[in-house]
Protein backbone atom coordinates (compact mmCIF):
# COMPACT_ATOMS: atom_id res chain seq x y z
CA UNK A 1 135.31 153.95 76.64
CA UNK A 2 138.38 151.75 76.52
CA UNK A 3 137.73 150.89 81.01
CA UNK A 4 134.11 150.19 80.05
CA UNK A 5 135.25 147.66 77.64
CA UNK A 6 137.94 146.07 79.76
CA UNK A 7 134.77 146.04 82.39
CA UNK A 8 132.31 144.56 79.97
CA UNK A 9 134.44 142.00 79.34
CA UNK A 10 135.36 141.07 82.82
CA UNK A 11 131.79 140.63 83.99
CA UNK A 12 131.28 138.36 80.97
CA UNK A 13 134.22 135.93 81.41
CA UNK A 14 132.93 136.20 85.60
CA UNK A 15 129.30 135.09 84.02
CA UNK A 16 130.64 132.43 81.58
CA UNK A 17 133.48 131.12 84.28
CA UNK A 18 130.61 130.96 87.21
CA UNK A 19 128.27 128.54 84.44
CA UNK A 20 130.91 126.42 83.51
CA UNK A 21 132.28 126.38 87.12
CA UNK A 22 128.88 125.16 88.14
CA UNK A 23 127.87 122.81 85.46
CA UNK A 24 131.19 121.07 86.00
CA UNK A 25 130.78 121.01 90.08
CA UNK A 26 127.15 119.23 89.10
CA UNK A 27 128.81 116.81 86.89
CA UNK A 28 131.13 115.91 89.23
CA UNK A 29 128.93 115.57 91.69
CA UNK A 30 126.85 113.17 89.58
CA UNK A 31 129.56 111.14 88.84
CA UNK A 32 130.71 110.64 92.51
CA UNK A 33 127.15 109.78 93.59
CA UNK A 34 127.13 106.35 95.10
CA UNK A 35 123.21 105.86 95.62
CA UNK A 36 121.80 104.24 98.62
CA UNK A 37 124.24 101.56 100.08
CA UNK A 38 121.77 98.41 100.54
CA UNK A 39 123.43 96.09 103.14
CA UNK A 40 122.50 92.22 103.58
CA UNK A 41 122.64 90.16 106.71
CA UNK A 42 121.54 86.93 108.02
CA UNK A 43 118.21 87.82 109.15
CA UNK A 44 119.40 86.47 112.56
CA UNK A 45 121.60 89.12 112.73
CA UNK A 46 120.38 92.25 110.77
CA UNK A 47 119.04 91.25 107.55
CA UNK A 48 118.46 93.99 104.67
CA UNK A 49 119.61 97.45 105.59
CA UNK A 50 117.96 99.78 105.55
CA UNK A 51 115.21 97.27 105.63
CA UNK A 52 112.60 100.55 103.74
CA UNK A 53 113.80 102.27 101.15
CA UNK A 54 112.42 105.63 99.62
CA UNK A 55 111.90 107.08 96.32
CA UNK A 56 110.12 108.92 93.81
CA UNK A 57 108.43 108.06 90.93
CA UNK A 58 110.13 109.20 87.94
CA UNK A 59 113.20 109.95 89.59
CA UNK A 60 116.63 107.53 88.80
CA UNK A 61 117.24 105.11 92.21
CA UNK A 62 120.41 104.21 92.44
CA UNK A 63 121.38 101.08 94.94
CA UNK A 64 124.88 99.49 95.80
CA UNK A 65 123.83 96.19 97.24
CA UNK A 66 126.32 94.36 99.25
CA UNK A 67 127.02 91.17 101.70
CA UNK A 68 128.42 91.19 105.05
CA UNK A 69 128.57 88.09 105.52
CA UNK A 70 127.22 84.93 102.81
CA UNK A 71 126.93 85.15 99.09
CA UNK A 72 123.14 86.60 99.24
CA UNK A 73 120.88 88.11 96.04
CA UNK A 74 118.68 90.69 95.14
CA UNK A 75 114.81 90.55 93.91
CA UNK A 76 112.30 92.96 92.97
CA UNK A 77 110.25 91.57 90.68
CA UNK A 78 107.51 94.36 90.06
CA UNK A 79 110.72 96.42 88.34
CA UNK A 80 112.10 92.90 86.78
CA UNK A 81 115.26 93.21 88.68
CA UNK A 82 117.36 90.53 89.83
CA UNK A 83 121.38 90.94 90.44
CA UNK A 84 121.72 87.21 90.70
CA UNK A 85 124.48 86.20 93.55
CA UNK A 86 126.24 89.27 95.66
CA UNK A 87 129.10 87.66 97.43
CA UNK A 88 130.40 88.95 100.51
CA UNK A 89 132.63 92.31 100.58
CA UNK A 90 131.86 92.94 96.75
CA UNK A 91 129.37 94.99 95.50
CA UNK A 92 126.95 95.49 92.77
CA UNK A 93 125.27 98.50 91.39
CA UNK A 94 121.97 99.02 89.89
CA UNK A 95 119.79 101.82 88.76
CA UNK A 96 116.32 102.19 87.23
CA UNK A 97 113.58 104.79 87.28
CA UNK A 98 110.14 103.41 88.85
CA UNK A 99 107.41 104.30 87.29
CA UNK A 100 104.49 103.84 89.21
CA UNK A 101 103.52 104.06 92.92
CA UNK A 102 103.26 101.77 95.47
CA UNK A 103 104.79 99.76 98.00
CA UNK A 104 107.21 96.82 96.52
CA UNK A 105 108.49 94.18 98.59
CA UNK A 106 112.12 92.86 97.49
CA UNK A 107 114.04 89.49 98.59
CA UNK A 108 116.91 87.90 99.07
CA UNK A 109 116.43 85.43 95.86
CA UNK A 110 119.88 83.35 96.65
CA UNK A 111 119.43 80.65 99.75
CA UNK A 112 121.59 82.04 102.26
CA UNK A 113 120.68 80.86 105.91
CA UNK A 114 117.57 78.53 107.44
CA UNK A 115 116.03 82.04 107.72
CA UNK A 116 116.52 82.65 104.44
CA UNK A 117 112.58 83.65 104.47
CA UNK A 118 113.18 86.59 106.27
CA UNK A 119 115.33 88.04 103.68
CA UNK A 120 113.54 90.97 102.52
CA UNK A 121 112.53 94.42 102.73
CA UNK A 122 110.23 97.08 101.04
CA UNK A 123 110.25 99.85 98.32
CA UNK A 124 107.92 102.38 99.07
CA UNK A 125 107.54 104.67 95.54
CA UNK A 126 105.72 107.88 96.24
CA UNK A 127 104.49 110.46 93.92
């Protein structure tokens, strides 16, 4: 009776210590999730990268938006986003949740070269 006790109570701590263990490996993961890195270039040279981005409706999107090179910005209007300036080397984070489907074009919204029209790239949102 007593080893079946000592048994019981092993497998249960092994249950309970496996949960927490996981649920803590998730959180940590969560919190160490950078999002997709969204790079901006001079369109002469590269322009937004990756110049199409992917996600899902209903599902957080996560971008770190950064400058290699001059102070650029960052525009999606259909979500009513705008960073205002990202200067070169420093980087800013946003997230939001689209919620509806479609393709969404976003800009460069700071003037940062004479093809400062080129600046821009696309959202696709799928289902």
């Amino acid at each position: 009776m007593r080893t079946e006790l000592i048994a019981a109570g092993l497998l249960l701590f092994a249950i309970v210590g496996t949960i927490l263990g996981m649920w803590h490996l998730e959180s940590s993961y969560r919190k160490h999730d950078r999002g997709v890195l969204l790079t901006a270039e001079v369109p002469t040279e590269r322009g937004w990268q990756p110049r199409i981005l992917h996600a899902r409706i209903g599902q957080a999107l996560r971008l770190r938006l950064t400058s290699k090179d001059v102070t650029h910005g960052f525009l999606l209007p259909e979500f009513g986003i705008n960073t205002g300036p990202i200067s070169p080397g420093e980087f800013t984070t946003i997230e939001f949740v689209p919620d509806r489907t479609g393709t969404f074009t976003f800009y460069c919204n700071v003037l940062c070269s004479p093809r400062h029209g080129s600046m821009n790239g696309r959202l696709v949102v799928d289902e």
